[in-house]
N, C-alpha and C. Protein backbone atom coordinates (compact mmCIF):
# COMPACT_ATOMS: atom_id res chain seq x y z
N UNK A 1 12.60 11.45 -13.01
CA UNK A 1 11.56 11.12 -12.06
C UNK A 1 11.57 9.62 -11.77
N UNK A 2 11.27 9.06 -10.71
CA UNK A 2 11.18 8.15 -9.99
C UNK A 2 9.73 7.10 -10.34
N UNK A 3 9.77 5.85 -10.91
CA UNK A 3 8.78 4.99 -11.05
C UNK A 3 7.67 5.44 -10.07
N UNK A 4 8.09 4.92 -8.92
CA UNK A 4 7.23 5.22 -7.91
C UNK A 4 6.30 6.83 -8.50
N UNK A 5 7.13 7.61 -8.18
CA UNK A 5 6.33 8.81 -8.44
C UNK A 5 6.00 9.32 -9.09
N UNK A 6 6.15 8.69 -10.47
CA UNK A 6 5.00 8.81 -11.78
C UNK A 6 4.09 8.25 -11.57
N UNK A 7 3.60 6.98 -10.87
CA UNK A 7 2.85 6.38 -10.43
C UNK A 7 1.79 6.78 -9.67
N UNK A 8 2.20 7.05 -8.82
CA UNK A 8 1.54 8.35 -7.43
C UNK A 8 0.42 9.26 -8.25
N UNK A 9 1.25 9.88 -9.30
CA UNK A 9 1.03 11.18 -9.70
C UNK A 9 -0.27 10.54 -10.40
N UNK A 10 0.35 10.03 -11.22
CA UNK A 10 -1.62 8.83 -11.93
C UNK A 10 -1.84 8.70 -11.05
N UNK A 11 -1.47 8.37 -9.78
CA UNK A 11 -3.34 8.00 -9.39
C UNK A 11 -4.04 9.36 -8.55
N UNK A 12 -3.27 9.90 -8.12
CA UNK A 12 -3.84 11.46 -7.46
C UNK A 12 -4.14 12.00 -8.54
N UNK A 13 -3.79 12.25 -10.07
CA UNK A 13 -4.62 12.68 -11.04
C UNK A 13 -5.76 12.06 -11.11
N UNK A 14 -6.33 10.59 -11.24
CA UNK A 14 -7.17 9.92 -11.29
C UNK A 14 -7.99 10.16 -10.57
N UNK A 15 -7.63 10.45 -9.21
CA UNK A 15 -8.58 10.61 -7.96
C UNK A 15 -8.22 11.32 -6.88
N UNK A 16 -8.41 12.61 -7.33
CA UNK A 16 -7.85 13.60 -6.83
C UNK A 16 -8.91 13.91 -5.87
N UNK A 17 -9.25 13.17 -5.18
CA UNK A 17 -10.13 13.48 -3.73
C UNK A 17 -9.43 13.16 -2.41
N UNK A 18 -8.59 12.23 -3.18
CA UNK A 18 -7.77 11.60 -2.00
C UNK A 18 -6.79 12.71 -1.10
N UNK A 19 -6.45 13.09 -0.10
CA UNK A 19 -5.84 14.11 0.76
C UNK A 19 -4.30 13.79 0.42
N UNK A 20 -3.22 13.97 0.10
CA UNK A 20 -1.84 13.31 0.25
C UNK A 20 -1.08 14.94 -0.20
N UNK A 21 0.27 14.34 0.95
CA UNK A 21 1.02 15.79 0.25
C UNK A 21 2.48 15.10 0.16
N UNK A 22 3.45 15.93 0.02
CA UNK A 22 4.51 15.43 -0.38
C UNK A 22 5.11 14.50 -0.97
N UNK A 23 3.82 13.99 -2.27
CA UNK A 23 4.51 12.77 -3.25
C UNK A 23 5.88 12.11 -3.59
N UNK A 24 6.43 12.99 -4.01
CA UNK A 24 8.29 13.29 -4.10
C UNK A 24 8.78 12.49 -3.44
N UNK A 25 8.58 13.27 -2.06
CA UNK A 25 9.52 12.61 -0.82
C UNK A 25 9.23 11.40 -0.53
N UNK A 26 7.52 11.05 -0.53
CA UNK A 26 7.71 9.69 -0.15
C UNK A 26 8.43 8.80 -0.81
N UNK A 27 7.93 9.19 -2.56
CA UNK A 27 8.26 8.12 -3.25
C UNK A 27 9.76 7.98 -3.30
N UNK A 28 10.42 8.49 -2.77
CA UNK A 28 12.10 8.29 -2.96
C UNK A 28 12.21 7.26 -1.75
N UNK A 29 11.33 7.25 -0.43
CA UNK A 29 11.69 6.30 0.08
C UNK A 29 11.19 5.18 0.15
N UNK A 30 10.02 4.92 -0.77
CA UNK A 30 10.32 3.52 -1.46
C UNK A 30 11.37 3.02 -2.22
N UNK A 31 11.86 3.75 -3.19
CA UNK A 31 12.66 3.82 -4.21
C UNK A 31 13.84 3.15 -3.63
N UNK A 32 14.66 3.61 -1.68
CA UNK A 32 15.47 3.71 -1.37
C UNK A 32 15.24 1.89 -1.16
N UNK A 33 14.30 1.67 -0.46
CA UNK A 33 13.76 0.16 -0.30
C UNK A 33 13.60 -0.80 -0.87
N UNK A 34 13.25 -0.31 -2.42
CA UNK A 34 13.18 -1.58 -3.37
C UNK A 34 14.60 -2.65 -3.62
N UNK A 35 14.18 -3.95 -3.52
CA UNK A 35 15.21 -5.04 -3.57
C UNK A 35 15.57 -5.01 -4.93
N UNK A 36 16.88 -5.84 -5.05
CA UNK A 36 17.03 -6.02 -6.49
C UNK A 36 16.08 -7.23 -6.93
N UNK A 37 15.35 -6.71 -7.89
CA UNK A 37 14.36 -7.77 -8.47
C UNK A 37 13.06 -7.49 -8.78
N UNK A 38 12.70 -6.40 -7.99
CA UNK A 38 11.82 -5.84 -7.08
C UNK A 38 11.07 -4.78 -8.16
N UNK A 39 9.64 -4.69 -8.79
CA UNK A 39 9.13 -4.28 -9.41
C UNK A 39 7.83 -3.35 -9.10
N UNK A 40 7.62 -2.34 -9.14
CA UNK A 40 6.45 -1.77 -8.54
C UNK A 40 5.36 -1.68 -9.95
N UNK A 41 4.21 -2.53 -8.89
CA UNK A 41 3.25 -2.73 -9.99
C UNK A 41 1.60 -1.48 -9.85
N UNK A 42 1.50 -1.20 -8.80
CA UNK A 42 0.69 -0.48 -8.39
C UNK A 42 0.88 0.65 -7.50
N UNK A 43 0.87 2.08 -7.25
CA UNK A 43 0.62 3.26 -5.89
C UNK A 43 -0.25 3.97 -6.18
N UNK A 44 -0.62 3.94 -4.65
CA UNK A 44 -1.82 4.84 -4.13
C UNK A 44 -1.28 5.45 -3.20
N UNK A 45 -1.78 6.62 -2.66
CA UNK A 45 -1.71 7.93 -1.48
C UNK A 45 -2.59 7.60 -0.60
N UNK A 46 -2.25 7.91 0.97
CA UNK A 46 -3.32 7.59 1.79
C UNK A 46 -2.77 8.57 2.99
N UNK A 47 -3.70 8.42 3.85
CA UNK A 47 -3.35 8.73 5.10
C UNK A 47 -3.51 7.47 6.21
N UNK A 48 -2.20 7.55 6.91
CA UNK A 48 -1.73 6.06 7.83
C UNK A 48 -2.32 6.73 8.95
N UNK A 49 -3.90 6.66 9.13
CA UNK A 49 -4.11 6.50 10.43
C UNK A 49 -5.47 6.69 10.78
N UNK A 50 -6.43 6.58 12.10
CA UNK A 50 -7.90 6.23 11.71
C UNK A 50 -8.51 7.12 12.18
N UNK A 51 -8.48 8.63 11.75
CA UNK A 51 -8.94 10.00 11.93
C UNK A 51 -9.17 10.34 10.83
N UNK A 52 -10.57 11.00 10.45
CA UNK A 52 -10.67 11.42 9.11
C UNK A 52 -10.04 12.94 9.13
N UNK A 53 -9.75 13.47 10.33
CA UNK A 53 -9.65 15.04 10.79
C UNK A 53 -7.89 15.34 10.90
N UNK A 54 -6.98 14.26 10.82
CA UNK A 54 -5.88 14.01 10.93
C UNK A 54 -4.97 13.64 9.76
N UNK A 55 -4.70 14.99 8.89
CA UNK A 55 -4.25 14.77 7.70
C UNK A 55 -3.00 15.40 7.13
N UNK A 56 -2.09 15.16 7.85
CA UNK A 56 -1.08 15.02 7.99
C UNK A 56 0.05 14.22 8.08
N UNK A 57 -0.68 12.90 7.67
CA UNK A 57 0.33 11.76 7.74
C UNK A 57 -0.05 10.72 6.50
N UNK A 58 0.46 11.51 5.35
CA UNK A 58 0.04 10.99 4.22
C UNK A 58 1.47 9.98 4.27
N UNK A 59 0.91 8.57 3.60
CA UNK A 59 2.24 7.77 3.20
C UNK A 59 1.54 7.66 1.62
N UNK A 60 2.82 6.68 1.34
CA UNK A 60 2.69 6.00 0.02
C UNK A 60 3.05 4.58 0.21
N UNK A 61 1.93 4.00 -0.85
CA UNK A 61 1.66 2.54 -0.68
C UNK A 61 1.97 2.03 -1.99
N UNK A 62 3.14 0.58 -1.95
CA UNK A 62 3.45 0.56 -3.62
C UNK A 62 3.61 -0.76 -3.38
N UNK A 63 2.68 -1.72 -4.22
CA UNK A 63 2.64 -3.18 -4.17
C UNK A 63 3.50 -3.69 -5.24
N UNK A 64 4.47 -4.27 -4.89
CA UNK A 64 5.66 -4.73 -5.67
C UNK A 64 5.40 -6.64 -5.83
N UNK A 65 6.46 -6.93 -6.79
CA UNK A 65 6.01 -8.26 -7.29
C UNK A 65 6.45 -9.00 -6.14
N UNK A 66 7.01 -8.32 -4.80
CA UNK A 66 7.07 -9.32 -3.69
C UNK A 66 6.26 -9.14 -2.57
N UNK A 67 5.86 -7.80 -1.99
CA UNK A 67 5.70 -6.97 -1.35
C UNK A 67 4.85 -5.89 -0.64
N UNK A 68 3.68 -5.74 -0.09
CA UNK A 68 3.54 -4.35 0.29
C UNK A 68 4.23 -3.29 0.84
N UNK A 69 4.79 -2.25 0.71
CA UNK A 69 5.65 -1.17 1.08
C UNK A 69 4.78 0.10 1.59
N UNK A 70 4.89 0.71 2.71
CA UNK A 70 4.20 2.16 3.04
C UNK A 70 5.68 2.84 3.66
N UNK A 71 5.55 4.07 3.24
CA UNK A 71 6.39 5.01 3.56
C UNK A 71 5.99 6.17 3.26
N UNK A 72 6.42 6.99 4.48
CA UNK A 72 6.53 8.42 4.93
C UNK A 72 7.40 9.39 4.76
N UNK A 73 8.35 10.39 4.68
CA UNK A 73 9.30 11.21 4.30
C UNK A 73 8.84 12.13 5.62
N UNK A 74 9.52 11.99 6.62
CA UNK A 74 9.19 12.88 7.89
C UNK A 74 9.37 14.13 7.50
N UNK A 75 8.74 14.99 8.10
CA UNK A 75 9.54 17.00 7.45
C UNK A 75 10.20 17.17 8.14
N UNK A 76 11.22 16.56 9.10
CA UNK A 76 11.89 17.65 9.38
C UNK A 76 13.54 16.58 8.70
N UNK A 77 13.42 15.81 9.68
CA UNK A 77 14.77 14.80 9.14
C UNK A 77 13.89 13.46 9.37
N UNK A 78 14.40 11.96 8.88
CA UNK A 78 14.15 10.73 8.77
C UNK A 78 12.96 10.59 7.80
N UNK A 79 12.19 9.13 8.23
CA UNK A 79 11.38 8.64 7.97
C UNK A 79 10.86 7.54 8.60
N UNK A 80 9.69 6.89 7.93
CA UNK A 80 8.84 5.89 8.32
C UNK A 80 8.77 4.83 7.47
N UNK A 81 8.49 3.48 7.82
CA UNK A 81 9.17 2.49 6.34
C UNK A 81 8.13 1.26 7.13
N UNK A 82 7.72 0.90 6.79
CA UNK A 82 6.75 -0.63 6.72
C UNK A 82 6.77 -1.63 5.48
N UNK A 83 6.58 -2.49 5.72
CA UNK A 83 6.80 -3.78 4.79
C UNK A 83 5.92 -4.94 5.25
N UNK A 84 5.32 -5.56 4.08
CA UNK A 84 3.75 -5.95 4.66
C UNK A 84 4.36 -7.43 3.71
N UNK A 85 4.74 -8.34 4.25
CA UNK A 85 5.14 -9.61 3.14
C UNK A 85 3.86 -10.24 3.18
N UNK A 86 3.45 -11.24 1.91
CA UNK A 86 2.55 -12.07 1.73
C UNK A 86 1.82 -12.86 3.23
N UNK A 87 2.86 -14.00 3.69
CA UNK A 87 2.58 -14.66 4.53
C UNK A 87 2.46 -13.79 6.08
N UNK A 88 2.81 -12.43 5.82
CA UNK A 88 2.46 -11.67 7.37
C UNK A 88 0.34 -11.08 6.74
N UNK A 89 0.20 -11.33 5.77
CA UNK A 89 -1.34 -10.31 5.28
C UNK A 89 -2.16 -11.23 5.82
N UNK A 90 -3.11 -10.55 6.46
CA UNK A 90 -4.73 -11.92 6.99
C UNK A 90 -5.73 -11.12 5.96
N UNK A 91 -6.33 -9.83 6.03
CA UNK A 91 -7.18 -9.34 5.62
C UNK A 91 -7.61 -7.91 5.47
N UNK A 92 -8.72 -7.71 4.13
CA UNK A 92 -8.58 -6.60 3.85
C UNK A 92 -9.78 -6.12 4.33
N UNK A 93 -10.33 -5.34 4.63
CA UNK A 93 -11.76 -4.47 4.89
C UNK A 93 -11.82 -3.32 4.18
N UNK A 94 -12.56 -2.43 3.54
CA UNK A 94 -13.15 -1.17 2.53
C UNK A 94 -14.03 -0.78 3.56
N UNK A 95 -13.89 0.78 3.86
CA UNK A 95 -15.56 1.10 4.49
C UNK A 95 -15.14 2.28 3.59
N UNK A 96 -16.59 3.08 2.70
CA UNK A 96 -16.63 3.88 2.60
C UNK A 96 -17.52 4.72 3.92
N UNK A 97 -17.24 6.03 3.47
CA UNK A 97 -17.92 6.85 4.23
C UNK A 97 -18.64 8.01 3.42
N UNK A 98 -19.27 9.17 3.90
CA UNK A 98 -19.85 10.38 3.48
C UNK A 98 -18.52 11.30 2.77
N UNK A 99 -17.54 11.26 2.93
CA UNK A 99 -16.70 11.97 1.63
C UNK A 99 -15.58 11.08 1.53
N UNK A 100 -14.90 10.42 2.33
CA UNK A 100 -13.79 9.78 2.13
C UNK A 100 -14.01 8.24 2.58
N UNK A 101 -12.98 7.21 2.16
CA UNK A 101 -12.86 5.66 2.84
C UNK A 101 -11.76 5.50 2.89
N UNK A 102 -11.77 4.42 3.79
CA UNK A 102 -10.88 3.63 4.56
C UNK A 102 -10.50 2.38 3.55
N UNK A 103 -8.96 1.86 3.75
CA UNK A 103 -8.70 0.73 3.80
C UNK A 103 -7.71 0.41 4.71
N UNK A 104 -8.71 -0.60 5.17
CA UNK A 104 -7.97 -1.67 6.55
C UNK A 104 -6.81 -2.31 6.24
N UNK A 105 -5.84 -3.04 6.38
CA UNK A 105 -5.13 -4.18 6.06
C UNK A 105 -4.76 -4.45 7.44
N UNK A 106 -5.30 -5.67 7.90
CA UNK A 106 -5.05 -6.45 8.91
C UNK A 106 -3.71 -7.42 8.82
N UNK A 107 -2.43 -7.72 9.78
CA UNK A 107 -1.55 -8.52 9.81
C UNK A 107 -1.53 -9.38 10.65
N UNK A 108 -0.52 -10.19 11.14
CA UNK A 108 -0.42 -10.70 11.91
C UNK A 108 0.00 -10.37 13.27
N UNK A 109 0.94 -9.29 12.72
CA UNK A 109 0.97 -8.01 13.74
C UNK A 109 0.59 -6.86 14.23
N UNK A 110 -0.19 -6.83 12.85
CA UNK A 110 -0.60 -5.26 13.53
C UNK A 110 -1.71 -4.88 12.75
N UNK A 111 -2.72 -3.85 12.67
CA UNK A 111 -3.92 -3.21 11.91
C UNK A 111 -3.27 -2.27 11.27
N UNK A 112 -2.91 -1.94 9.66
CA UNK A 112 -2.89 -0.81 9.10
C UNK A 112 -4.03 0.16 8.64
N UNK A 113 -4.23 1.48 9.16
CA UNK A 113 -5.81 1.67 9.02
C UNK A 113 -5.08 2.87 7.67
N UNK A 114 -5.81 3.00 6.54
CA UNK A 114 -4.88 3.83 5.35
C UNK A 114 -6.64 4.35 4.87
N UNK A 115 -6.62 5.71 5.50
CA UNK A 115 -7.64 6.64 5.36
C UNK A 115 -7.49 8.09 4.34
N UNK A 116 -8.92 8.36 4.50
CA UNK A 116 -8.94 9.90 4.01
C UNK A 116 -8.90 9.44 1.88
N UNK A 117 -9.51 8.42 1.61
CA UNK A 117 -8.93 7.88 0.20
C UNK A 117 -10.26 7.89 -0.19
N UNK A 118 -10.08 8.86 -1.55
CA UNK A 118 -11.38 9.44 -2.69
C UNK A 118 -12.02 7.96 -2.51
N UNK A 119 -13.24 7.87 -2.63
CA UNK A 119 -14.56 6.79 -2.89
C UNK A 119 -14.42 6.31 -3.83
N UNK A 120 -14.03 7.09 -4.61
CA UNK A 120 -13.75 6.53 -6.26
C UNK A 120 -12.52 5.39 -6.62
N UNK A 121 -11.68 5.47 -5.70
CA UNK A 121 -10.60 4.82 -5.93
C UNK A 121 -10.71 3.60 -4.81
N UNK A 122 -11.58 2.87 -4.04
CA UNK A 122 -11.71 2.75 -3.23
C UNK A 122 -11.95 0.73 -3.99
N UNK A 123 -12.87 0.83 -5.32
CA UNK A 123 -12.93 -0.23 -5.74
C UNK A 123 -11.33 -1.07 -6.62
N UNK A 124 -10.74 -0.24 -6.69
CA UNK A 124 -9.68 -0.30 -7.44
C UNK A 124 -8.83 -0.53 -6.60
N UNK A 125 -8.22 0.08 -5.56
CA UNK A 125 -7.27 -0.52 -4.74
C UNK A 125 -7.55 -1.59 -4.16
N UNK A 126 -9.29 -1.85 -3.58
CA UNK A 126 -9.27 -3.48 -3.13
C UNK A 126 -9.02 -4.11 -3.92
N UNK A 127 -9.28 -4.30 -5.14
CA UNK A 127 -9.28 -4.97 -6.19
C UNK A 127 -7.71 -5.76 -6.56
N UNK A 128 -6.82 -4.39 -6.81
CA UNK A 128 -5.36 -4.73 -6.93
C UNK A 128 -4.74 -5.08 -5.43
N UNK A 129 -5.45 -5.29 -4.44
CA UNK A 129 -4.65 -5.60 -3.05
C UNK A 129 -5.01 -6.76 -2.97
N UNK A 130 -6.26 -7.40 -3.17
CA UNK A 130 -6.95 -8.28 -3.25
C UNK A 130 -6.39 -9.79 -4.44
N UNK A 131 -6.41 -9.39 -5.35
CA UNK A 131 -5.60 -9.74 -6.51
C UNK A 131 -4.43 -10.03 -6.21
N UNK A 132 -3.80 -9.22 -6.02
CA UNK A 132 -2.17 -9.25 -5.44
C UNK A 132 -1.78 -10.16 -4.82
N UNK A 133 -2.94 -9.92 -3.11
CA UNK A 133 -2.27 -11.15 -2.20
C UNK A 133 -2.76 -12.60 -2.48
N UNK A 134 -4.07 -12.70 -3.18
CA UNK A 134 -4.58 -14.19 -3.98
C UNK A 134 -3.54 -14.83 -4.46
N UNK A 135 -3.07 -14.21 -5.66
CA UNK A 135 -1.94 -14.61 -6.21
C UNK A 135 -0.31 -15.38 -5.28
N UNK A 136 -0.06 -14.07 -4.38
CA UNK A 136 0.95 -14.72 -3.77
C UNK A 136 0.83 -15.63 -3.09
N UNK A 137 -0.45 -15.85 -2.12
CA UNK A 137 -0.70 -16.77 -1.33
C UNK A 137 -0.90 -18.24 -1.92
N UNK A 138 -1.73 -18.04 -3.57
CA UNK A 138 -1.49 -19.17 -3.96
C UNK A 138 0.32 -19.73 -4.28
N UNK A 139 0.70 -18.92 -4.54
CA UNK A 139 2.08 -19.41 -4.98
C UNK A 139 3.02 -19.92 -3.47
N UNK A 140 2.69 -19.48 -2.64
CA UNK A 140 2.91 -20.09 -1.32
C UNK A 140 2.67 -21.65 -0.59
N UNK A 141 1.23 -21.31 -1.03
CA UNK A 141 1.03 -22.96 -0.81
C UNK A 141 1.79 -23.94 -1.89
N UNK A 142 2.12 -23.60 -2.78
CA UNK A 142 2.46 -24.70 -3.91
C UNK A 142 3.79 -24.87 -3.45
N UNK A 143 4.49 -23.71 -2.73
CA UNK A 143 5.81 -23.58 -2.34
C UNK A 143 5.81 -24.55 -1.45
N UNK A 144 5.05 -24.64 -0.11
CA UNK A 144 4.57 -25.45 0.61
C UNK A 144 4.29 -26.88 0.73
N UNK A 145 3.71 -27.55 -0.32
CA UNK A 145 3.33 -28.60 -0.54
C UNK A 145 4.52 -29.17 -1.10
N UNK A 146 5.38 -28.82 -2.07
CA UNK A 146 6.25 -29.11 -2.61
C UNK A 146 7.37 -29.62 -1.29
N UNK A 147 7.62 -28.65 -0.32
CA UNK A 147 8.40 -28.41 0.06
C UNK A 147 8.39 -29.96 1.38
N UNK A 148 7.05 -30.01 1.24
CA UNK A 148 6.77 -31.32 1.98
C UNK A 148 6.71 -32.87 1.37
N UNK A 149 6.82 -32.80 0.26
CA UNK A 149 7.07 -33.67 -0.76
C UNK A 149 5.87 -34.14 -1.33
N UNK A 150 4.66 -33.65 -0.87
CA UNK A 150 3.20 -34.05 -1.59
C UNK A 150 3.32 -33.06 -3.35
N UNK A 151 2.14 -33.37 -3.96
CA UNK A 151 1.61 -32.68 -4.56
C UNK A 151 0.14 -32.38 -4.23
């Protein structure tokens, strides 16, 4: 079995409210994506899109020590593959709702809306997304400053 999808599997055990199907498949196409170096520290199941009634487009989301990653495993042939780097992230938003919530992730390019996700798990993924990009962003600026010859 696949990091990724032992991973998965904790957290849909954990919070098994969340809607997601075909774990497996996605997680192989992270798996196919990861760089050499490249460590997966956190996954969650979601649905990529902003219909609570539209549940059918479960991805998988796996925050790596460089990285956000979402991917899909299409049913019939291909897939779907996104990559969310530090310096592309602006912001996160949480809405819960009456059975399920949302998490937003805003880019520079684009709105990821990642729905249909148990309430319960809802403090925990901001938390580790939140965390995550703090971290990198600080390590950015230091990259930054350096790179300009200040301290």
């Amino acid at each position: 079995m696949s990091e990724v999808y032992e991973k998965a599997k904790i957290y849909k055990k954990k919070y098994p409210g969340t809607i997601s199907w075909r774990l497996k498949a996605h997680s192989k196409v992270i798996e196919k994506h990861l760089n050499p170096g490249e460590t997966v520290k956190f996954v969650f199941a979601a649905q990529k899109n902003e219909k609570s009634y539209h549940i059918f487009c479960t991805y998988i989301i796996a925050l790596t020590n460089k990285r956000i990653l979402l991917a899909q495993k299409r049913l019939i042939f291909g897939y779907m593959f996104l990559a969310i780097t530090p310096d592309m992230f602006n912001d996160l938003t949480v809405r819960s709702g009456l059975i399920w919530g949302k998490i937003i992730i805003d880019t520079i390019k684009e709105t990821v809306v990642l729905s249909n996700v148990s309430k319960a798990a809802l403090p925990r993924i901001e938390t580790e997304v939140t965390e995550y990009m703090m971290r990198k962003k600080r390590g950015m600026v230091k990259v930054e400053k350096n790179s300009e010859g200040t301290e």
